[in-house]
Protein backbone atom coordinates (compact mmCIF):
# COMPACT_ATOMS: atom_id res chain seq x y z
CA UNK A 1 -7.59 -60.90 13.86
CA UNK A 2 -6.43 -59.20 17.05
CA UNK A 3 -8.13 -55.81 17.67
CA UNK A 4 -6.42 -53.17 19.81
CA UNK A 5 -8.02 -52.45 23.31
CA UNK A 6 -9.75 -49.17 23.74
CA UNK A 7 -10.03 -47.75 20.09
CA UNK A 8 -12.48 -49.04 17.34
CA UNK A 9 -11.15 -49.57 14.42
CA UNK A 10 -11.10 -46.37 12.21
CA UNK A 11 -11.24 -44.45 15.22
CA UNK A 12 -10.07 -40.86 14.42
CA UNK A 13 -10.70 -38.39 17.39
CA UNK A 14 -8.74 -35.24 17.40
CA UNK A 15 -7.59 -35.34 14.08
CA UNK A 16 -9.49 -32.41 12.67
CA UNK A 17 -7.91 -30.39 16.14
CA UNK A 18 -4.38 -31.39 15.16
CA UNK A 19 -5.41 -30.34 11.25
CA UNK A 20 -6.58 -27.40 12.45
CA UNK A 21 -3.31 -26.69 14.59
CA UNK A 22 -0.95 -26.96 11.75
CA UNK A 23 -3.35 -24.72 8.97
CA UNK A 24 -4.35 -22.06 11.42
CA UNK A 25 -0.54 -20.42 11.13
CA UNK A 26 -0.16 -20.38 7.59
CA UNK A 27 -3.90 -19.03 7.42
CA UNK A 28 -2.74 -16.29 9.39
CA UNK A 29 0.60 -15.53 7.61
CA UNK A 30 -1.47 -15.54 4.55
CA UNK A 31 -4.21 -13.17 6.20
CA UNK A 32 -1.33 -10.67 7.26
CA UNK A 33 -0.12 -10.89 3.76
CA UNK A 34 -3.31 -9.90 2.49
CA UNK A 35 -3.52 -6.79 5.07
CA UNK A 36 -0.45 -5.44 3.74
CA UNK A 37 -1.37 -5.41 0.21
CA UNK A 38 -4.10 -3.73 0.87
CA UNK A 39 -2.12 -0.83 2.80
CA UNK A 40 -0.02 -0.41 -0.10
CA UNK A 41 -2.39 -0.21 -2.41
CA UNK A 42 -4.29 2.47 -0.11
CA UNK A 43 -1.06 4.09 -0.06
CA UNK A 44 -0.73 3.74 -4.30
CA UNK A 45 -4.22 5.24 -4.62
CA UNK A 46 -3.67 8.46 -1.91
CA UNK A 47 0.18 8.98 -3.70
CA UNK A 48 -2.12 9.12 -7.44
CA UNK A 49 -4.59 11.36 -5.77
CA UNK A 50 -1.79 13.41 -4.36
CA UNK A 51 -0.04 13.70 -7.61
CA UNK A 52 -3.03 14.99 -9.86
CA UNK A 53 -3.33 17.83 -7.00
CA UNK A 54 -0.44 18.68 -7.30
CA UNK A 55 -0.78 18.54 -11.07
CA UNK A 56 -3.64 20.91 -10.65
CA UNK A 57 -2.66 23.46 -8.45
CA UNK A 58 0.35 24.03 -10.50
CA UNK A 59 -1.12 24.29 -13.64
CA UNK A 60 -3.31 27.08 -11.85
CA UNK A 61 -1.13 28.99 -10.21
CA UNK A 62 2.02 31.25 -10.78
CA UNK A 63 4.30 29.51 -8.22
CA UNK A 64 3.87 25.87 -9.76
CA UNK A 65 6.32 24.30 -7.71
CA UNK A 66 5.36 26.27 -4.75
CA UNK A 67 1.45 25.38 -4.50
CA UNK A 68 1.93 22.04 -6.17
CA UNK A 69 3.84 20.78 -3.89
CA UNK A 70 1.49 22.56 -0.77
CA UNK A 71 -1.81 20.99 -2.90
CA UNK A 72 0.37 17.51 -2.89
CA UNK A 73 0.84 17.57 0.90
CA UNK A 74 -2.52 18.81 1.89
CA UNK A 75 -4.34 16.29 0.29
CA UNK A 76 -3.31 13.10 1.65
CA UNK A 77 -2.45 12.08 5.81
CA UNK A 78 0.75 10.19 3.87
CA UNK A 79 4.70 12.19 5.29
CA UNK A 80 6.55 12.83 4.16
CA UNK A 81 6.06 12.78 0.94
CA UNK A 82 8.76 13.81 -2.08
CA UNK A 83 7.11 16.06 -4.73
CA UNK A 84 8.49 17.18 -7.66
CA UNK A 85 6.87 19.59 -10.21
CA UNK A 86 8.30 20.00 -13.69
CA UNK A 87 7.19 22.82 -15.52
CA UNK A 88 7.43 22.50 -19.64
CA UNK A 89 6.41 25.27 -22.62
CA UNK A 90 2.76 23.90 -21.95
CA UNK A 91 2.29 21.26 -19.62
CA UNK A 92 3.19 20.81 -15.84
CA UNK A 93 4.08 17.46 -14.32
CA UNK A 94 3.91 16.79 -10.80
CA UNK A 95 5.57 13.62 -9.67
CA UNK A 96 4.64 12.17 -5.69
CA UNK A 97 6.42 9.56 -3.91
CA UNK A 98 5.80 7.94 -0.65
CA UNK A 99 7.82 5.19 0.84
CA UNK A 100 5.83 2.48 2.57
CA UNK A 101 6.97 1.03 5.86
CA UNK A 102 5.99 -2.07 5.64
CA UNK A 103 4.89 -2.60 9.65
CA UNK A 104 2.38 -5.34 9.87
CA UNK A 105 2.88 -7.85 11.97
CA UNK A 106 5.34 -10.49 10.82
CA UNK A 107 5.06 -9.46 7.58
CA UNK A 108 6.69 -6.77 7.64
CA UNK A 109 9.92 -8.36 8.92
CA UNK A 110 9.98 -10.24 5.13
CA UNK A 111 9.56 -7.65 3.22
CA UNK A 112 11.28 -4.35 2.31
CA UNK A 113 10.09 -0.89 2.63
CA UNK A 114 7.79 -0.35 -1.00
CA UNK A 115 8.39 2.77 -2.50
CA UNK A 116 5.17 3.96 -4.40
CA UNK A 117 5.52 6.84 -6.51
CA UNK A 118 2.70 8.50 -9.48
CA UNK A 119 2.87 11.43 -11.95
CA UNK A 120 0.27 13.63 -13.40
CA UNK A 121 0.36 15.90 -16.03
CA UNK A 122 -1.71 18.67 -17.12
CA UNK A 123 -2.63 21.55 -19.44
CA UNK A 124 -0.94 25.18 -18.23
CA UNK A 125 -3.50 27.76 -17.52
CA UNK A 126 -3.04 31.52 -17.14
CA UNK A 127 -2.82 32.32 -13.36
C-alpha cells in the first residue's frame, strides 16, 4: 500500500472551518427570519391593543369616531395607522390597521409589506 506524503491517513484538518463557512449564512438568514416575525407580531399585538382603545373610548364618549380614533393613535408609537369606528343600535366597532414595512436586513428584500389589521367591539354606554 502506498501512503501519501505529509497527511495521515484519516487526516481531516479544517473541515469543521469549511462546515462552519457554508452553515453560518443560512444560520443567519434563518436568524433574520426569526427577527422579523417577531416585529410583526409586536406590531399584531400594539394594532389589537390599539383597536380595543379605540373600542373603548368610543363606546364612552359622544363623538365615537372622533375619540376612537384619537384613543387608537395615542396608544401605540405605530403611524400611521387607519382606524375605522362603526357605530351600531348598541355596539361600537373599532377596526385598526397598520401596514408593516418589512425592513430587516435581507429579509426584507423577500418579503412584502404585511398588513396587520384587528377589531374590537364593545357595549355602548351613555356619554
Amino acid at each position: 500500500m502506498a501512503r501519501r506524503q505529509g497527511r495521515s491517513p484519516g487526516s481531516d484538518h479544517g473541515q469543521a472551518t469549511v462546515e462552519l463557512a457554508l452553515c453560518l449564512p443560512l444560520l443567519c438568514v434563518l436568524l433574520l427570519g426569526i427577527v422579523q416575525v417577531a416585529v410583526v407580531v409586536r406590531d399584531q399585538m400594539a394594532v389589537q391593543l390599539a383597536a380595543r382603545e379605540a373600542a373603548r373610548a368610543a363606546a364612552v364618549s359622544a363623538d365615537a369616531a372622533g375619540s376612537g380614533a384619537s384613543a387608537a393613535r395615542s396608544s401605540v408609537a405605530l403611524a400611521p395607522l387607519g382606524v375605522r369606528v362603526s357605530v351600531g343600535a348598541s355596539t361600537v366597532t373599532a377596526t385598526v390597521s397598520y401596514v408593516e414595512h418589512t425592513d430587516v436586513p435581507l429579509i426584507g428584500m423577500l418579503l412584502p409589506d404585511i398588513t396587520v389589521a384587528a377589531s374590537a367591539t364593545m357595549q355602548l354606554e351613555p356619554p
